[in-house]
C-alpha atoms as a PDB file:
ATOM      1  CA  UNK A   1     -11.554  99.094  92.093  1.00  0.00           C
ATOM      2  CA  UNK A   2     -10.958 100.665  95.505  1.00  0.00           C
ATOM      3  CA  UNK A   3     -14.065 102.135  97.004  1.00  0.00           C
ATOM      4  CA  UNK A   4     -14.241 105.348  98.135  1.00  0.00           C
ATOM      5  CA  UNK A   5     -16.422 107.201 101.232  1.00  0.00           C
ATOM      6  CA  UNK A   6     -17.118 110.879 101.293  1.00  0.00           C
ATOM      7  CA  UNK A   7     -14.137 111.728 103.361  1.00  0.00           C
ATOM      8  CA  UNK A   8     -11.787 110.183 100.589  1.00  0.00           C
ATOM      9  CA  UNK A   9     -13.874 112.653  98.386  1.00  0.00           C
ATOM     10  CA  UNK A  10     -13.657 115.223 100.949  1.00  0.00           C
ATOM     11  CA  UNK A  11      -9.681 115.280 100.484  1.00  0.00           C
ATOM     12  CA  UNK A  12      -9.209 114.663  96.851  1.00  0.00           C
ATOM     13  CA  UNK A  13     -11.719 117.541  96.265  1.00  0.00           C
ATOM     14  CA  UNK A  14      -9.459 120.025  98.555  1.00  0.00           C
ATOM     15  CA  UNK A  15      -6.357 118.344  97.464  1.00  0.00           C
ATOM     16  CA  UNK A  16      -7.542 118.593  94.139  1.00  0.00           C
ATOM     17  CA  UNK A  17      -8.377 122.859  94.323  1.00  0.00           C
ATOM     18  CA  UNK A  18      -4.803 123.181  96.476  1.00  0.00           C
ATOM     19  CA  UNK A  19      -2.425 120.533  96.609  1.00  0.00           C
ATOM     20  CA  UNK A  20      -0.408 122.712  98.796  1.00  0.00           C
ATOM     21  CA  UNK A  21      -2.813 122.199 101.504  1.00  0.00           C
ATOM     22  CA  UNK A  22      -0.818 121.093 104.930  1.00  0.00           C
ATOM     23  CA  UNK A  23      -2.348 118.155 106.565  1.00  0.00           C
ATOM     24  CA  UNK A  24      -3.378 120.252 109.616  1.00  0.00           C
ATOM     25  CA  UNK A  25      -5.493 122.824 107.226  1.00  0.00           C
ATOM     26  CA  UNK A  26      -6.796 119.755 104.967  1.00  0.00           C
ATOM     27  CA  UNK A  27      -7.968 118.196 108.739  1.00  0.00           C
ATOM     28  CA  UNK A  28      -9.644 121.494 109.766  1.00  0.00           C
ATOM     29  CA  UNK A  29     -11.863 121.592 106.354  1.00  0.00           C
ATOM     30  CA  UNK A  30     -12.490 117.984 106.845  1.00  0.00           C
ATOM     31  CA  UNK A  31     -13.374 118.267 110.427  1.00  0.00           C
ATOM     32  CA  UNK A  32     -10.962 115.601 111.275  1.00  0.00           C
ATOM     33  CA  UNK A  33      -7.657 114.980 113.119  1.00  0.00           C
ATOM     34  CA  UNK A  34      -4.543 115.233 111.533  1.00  0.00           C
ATOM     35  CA  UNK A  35      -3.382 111.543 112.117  1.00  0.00           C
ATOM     36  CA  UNK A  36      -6.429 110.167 110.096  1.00  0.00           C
ATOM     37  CA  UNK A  37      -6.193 112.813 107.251  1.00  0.00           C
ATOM     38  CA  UNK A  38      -2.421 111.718 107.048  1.00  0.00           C
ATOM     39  CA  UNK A  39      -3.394 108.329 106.870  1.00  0.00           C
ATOM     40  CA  UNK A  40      -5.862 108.810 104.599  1.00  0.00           C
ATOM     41  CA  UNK A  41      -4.064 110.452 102.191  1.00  0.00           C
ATOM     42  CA  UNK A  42      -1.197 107.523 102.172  1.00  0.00           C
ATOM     43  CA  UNK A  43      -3.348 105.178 101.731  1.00  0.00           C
ATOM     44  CA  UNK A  44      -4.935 107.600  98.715  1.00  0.00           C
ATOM     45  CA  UNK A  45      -1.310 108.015  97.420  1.00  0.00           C
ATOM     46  CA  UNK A  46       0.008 104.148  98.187  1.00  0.00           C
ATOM     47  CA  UNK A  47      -3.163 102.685  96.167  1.00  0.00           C
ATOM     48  CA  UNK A  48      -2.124 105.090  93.460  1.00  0.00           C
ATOM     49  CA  UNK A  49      -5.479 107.359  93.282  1.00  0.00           C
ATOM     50  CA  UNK A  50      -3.240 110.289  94.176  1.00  0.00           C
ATOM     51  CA  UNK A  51      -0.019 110.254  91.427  1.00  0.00           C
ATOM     52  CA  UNK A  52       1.543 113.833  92.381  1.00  0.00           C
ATOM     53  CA  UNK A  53       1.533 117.154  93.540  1.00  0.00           C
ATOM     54  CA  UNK A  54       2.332 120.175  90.979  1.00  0.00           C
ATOM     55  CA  UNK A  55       2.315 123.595  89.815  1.00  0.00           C
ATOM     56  CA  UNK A  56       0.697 124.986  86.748  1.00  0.00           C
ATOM     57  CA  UNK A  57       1.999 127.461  85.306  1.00  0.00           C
ATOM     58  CA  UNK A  58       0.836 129.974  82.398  1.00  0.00           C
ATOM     59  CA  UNK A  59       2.696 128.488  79.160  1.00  0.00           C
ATOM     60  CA  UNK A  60       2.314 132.496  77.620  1.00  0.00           C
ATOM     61  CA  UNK A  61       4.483 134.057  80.407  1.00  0.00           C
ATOM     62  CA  UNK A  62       7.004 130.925  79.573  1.00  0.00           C
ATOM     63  CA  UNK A  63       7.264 132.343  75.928  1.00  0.00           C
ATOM     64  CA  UNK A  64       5.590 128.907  75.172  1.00  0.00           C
ATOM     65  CA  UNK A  65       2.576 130.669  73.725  1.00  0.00           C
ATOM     66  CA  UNK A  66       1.546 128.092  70.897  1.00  0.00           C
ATOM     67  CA  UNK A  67      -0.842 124.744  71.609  1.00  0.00           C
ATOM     68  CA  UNK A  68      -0.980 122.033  68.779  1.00  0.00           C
ATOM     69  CA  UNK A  69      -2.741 119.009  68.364  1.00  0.00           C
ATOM     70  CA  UNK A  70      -1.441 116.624  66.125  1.00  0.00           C
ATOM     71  CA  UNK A  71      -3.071 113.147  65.243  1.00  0.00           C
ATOM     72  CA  UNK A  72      -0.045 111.098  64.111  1.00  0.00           C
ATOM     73  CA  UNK A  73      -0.334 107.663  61.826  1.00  0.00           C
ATOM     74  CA  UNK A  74       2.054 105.425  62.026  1.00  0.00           C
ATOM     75  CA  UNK A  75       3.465 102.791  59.381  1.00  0.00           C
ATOM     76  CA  UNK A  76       3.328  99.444  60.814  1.00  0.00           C
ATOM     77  CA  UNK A  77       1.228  98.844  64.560  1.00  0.00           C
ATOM     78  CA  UNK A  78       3.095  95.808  65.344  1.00  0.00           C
ATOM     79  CA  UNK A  79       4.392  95.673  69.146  1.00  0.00           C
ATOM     80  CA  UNK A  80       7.630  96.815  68.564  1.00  0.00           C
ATOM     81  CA  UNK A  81       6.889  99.570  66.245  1.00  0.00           C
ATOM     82  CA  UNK A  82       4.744 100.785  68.865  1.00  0.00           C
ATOM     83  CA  UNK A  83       6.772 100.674  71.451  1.00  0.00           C
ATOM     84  CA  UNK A  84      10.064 102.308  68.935  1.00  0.00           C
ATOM     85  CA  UNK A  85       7.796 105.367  68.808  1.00  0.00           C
ATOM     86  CA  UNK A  86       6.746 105.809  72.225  1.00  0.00           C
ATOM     87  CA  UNK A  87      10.415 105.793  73.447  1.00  0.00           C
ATOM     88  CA  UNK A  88      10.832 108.034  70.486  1.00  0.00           C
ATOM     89  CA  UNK A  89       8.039 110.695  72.096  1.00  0.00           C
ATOM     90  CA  UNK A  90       9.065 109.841  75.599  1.00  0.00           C
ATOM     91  CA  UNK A  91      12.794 111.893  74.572  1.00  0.00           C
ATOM     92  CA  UNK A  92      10.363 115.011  73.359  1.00  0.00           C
ATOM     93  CA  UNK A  93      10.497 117.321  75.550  1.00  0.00           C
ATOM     94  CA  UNK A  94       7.971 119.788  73.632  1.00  0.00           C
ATOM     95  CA  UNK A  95       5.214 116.797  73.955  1.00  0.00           C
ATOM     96  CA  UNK A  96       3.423 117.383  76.742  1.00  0.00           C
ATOM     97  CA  UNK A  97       0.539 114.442  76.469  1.00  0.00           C
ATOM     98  CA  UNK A  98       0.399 111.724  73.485  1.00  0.00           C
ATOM     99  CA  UNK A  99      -2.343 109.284  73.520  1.00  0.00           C
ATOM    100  CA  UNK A 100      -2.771 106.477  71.591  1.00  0.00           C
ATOM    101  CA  UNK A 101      -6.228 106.422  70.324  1.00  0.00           C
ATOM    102  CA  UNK A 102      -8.750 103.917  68.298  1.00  0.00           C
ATOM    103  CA  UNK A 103     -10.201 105.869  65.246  1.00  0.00           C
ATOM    104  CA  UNK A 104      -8.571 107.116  61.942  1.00  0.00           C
ATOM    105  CA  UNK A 105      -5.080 107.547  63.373  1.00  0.00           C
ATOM    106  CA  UNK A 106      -2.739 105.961  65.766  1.00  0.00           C
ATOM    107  CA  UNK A 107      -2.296 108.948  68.364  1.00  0.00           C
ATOM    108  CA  UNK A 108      -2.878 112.173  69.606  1.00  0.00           C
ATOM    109  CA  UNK A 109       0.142 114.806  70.542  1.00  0.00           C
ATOM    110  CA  UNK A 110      -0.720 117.541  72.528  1.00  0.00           C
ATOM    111  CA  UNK A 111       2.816 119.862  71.750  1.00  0.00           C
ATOM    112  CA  UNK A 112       3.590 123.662  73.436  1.00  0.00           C
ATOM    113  CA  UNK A 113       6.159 125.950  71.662  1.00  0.00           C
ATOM    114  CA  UNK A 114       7.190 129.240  71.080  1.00  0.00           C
ATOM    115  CA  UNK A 115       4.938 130.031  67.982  1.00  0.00           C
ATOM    116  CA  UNK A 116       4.928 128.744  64.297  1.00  0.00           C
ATOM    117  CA  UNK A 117       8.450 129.361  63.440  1.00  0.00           C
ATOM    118  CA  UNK A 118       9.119 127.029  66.559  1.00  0.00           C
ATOM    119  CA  UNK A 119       6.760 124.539  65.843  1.00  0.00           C
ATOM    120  CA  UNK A 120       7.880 124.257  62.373  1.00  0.00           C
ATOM    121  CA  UNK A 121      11.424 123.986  63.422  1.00  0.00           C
ATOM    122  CA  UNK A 122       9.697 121.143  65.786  1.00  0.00           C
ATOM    123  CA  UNK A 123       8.611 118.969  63.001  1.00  0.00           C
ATOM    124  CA  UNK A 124      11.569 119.381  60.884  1.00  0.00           C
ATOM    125  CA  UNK A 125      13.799 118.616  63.698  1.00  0.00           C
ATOM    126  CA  UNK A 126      12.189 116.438  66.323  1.00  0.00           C
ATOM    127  CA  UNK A 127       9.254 114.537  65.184  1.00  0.00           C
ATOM    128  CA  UNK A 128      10.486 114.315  61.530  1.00  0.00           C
ATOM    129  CA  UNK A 129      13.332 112.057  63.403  1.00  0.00           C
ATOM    130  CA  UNK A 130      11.047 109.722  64.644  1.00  0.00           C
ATOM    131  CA  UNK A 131      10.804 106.833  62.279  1.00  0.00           C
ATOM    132  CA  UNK A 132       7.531 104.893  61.200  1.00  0.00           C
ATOM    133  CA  UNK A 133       5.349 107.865  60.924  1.00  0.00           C
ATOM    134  CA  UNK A 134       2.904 107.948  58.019  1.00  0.00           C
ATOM    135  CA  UNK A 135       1.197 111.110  58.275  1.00  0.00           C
ATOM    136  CA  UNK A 136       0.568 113.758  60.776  1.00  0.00           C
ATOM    137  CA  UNK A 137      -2.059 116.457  60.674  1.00  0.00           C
ATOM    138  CA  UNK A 138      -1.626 119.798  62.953  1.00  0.00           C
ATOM    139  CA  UNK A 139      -4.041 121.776  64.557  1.00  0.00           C
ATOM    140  CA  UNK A 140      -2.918 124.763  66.063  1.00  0.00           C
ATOM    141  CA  UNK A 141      -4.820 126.296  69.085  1.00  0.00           C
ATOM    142  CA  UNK A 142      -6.585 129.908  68.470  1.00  0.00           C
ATOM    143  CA  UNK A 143      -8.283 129.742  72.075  1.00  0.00           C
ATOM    144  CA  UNK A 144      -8.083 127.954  75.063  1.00  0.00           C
ATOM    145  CA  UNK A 145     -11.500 127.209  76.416  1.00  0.00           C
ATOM    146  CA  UNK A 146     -11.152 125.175  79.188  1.00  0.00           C
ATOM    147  CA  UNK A 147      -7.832 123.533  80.495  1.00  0.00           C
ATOM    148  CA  UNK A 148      -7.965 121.506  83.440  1.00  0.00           C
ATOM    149  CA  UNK A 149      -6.650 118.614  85.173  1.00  0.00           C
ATOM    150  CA  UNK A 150      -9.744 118.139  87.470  1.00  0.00           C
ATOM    151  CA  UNK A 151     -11.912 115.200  87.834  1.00  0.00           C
ATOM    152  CA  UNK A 152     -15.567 115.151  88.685  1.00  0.00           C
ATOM    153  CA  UNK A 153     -15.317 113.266  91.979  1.00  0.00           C
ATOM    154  CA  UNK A 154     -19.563 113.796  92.036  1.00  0.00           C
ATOM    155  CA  UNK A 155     -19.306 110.736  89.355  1.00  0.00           C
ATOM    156  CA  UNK A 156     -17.125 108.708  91.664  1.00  0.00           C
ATOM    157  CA  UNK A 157     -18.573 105.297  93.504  1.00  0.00           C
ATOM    158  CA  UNK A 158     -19.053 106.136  96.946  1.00  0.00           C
ATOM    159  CA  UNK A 159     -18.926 102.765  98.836  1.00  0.00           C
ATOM    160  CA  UNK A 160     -21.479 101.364 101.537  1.00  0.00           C
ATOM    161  CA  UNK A 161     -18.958 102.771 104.618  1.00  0.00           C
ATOM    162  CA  UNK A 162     -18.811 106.229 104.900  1.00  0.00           C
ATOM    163  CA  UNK A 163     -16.019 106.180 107.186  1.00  0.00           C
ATOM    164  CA  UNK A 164     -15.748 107.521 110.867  1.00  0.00           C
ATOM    165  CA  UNK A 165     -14.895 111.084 111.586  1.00  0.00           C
END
C-alpha cells in the first residue's frame, strides 16, 4: 500500500471537489510550485490512486429519471459462469455499477432508465438475455439521499514523511 503525506491529501481532496482544477490553480491552493504538483499528481495517477477525470451529470435532465437496484442470483458460480455473465453486463449499457457481493445473492446492479415502462422493456429485453440467472429482485429508487463518488481521505494512512513544500 502506497503511503500517503498531507500534500498527496492536499490534491486528491481539491482534485476530488474539481477535477478541472489546472495544475497552476491546484499549486496555488497547495502553496506549492507547479512542477511538484505535476509530479505529484503523475505519480498519484501512474500508481493508480487517481483512475480518471469526469463529469456528472443530472440523470433527470437526461430523461434517465429512474434508479434500480437489483440483486441478481445466478445458476451455477463456477469460474466460467461467472465470468459468461460479467461479459454479459459489461455489453449493458443501462448498468451503470454491478458488484458481486457475498450474502444471499450473487450481485448487485445499480441500472438508470427512462421510467418503468423502460425498465420493464430492460428486463424483457436485455437482462432476460443474459443466461444463468436464477432470480432477480428490483428495487426501484423513490429518493436519492446521498450520491457521491467521494472518499473520506480523513480515514486515509498518512505516512511518517510529510513531504517538502
Amino acid at each position: 500500500m502506497k503511503k500517503f503525506d498531507q500534500i498527496d491529501l492536499e490534491i486528491l481532496s481539491h482534485l476530488q471537489s474539481d477535477a478541472r482544477l489546472t495544475t497552476a490553480a491546484l499549486a496555488r491552493k497547495i502553496g506549492l510550485s507547479a512542477t511538484p504538483v505535476a509530479e505529484r499528481v503523475k505519480a498519484l495517477e501512474g500508481a493508480g490512486v487517481i483512475t480518471a477525470y469526469t463529469a456528472r451529470f443530472a440523470p433527470s435532465k437526461l430523461g434517465l429519471g429512474l434508479l434500480v437496484f437489483i440483486e441478481v442470483a445466478i445458476d451455477r458460480t463456477s469460474e466460467d459462469a461467472v465470468a459468461e455473465f460479467k461479459e454479459a453486463v459489461l455489453k449493458i449499457a443501462e448498468v451503470q455499477e454491478c458488484h458481486m457481493v457475498a450474502g444471499g445473492f450473487d450481485y448487485l446492479l445499480k441500472v438508470r432508465v427512462a421510467d418503468m415502462d423502460a425498465y420493464r422493456g430492460f428486463l424483457s429485453t436485455a437482462l432476460g438475455k443474459v443466461k444463468n440467472i436464477k432470480q432477480t429482485h428490483s428495487y426501484a429508487v423513490m429518493e436519492e439521499v446521498k450520491d457521491s463518488f467521494s472518499i473520506d481521505l480523513s480515514r486515509v494512512f498518512v505516512g511518517i514523511d510529510n513531504g517538502s513544500r
